[in-house]
C-alpha atoms as a PDB file:
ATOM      1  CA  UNK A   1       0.431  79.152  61.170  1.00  0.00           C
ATOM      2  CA  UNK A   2       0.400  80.020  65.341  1.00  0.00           C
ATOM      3  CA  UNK A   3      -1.743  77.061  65.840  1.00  0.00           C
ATOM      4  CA  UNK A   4       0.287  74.540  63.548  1.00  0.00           C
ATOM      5  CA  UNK A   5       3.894  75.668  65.516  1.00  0.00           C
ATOM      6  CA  UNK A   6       1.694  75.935  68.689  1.00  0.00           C
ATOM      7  CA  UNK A   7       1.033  72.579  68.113  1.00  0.00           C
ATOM      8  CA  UNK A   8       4.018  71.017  67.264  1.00  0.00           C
ATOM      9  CA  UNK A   9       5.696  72.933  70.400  1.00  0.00           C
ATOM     10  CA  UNK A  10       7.800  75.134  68.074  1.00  0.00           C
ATOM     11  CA  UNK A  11       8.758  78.342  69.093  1.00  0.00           C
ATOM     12  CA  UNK A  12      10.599  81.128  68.157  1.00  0.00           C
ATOM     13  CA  UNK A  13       9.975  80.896  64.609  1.00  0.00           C
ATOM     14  CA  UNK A  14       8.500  84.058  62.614  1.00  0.00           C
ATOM     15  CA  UNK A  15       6.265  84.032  59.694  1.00  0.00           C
ATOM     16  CA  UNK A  16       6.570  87.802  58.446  1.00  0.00           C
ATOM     17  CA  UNK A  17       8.838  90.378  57.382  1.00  0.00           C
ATOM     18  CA  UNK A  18      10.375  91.339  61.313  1.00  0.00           C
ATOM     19  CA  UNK A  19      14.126  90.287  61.433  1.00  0.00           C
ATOM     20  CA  UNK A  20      15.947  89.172  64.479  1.00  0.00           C
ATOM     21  CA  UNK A  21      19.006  87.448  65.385  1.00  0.00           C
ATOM     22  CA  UNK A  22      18.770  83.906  65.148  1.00  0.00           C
ATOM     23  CA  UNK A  23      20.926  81.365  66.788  1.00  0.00           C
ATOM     24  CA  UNK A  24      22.364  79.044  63.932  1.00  0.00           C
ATOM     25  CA  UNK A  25      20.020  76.507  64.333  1.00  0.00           C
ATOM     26  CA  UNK A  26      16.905  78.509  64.623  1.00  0.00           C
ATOM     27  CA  UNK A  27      18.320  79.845  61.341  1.00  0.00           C
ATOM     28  CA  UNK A  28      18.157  77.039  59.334  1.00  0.00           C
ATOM     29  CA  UNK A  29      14.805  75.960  61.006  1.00  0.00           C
ATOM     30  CA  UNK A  30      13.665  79.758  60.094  1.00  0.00           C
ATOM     31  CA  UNK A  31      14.954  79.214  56.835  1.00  0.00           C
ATOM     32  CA  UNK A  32      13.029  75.957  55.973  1.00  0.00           C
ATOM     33  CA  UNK A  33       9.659  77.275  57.262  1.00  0.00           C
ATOM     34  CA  UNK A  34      10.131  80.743  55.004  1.00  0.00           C
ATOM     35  CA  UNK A  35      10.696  78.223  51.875  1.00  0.00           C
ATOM     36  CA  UNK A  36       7.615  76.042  52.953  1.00  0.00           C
ATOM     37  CA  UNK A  37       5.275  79.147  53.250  1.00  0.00           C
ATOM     38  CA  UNK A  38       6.558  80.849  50.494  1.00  0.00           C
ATOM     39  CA  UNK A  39       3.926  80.079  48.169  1.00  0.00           C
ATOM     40  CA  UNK A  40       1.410  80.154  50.393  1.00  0.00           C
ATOM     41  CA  UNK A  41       2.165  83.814  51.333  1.00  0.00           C
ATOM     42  CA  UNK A  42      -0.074  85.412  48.899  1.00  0.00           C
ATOM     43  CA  UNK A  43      -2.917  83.771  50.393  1.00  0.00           C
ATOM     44  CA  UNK A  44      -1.649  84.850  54.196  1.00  0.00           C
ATOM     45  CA  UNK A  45      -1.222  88.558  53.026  1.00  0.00           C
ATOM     46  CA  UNK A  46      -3.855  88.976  50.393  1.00  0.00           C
ATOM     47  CA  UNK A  47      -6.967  87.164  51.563  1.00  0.00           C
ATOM     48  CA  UNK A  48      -7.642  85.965  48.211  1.00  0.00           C
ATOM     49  CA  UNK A  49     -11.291  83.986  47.907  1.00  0.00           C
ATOM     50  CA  UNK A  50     -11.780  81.103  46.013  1.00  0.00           C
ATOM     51  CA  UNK A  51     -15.409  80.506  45.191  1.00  0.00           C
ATOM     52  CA  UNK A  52     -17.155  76.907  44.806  1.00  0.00           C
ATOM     53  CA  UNK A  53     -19.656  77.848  42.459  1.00  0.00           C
ATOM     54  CA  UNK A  54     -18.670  75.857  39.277  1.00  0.00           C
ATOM     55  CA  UNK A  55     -18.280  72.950  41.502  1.00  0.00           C
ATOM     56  CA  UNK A  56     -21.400  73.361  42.752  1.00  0.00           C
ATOM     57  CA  UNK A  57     -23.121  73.460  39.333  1.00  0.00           C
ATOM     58  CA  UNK A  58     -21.088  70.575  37.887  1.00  0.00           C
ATOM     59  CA  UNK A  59     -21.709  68.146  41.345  1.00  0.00           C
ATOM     60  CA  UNK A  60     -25.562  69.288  41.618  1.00  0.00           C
ATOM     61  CA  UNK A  61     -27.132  67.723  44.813  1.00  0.00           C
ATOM     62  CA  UNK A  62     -24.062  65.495  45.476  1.00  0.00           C
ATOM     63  CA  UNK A  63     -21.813  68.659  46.244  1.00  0.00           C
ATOM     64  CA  UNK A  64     -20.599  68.502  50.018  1.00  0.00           C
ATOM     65  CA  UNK A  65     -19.045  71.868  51.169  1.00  0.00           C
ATOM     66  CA  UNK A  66     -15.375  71.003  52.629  1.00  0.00           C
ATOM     67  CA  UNK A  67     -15.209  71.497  56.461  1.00  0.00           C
ATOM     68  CA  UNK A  68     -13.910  74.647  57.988  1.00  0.00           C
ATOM     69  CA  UNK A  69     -10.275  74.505  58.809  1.00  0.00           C
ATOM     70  CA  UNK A  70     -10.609  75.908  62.408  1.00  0.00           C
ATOM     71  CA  UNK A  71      -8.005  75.213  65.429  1.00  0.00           C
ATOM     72  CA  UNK A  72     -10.076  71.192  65.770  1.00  0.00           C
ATOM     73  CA  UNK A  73      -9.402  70.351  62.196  1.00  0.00           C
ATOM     74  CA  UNK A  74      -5.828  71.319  62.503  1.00  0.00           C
ATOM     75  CA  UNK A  75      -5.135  69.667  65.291  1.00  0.00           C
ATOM     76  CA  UNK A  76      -6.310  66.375  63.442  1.00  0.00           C
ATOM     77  CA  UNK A  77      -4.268  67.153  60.534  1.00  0.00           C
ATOM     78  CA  UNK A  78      -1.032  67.604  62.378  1.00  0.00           C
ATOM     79  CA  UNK A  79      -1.584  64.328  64.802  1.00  0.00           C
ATOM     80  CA  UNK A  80      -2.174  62.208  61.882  1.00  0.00           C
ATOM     81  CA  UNK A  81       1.160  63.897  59.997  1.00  0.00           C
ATOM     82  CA  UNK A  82       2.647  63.167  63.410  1.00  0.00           C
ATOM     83  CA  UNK A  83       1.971  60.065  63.520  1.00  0.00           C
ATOM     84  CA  UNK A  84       3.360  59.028  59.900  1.00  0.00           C
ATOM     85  CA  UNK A  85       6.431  61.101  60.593  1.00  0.00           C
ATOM     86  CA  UNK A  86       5.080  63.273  58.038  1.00  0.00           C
ATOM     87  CA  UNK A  87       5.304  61.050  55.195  1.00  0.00           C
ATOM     88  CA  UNK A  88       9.119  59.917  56.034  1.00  0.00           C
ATOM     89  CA  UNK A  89      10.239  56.795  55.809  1.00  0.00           C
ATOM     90  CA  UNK A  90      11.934  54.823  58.872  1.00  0.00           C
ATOM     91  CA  UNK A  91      14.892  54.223  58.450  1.00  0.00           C
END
């Protein structure tokens, strides 16, 4: 989450449970980031594990292990979103 709003030159936003007064429209920006991470938040608090060993059963020799989602991959991720407008249409 740092890198992503590090990379999209937000700041000021907060990702856990530490309250502070907002200014209006750091609210509502504060308040659509809480609703986008809210289902990932198990995941962020919990460090659950998700193993690929069925897959790798089932796909045999033709399994290829996803890449790691370090600060590079990220970066790529978020220029590409960038550069679609994140899906938006013009309009």
């Amino acid at each position: 989450m740092e890198i992503s709003l590090r990379r999209l030159g937000i700041s000021g936003i907060r990702y856990d449970n530490d309250r502070q007064e907002l200014s209006g429209l750091l609210q509502q920006i504060q308040t659509g980031v809480d609703k986008g991470i809210n289902k990932y938040r198990q995941y962020i608090k919990h460090g659950t594990i998700f193993t690929c060993d069925n897959l790798k059963r089932a796909l045999g020799d033709s399994y290829t292990p996803p890449p790691v989602v370090d600060e590079i991959l990220l970066a790529k991720m978020l220029d590409y979103a960038m550069s679609v407008n994140f899906g938006q249409k013009s309009r």
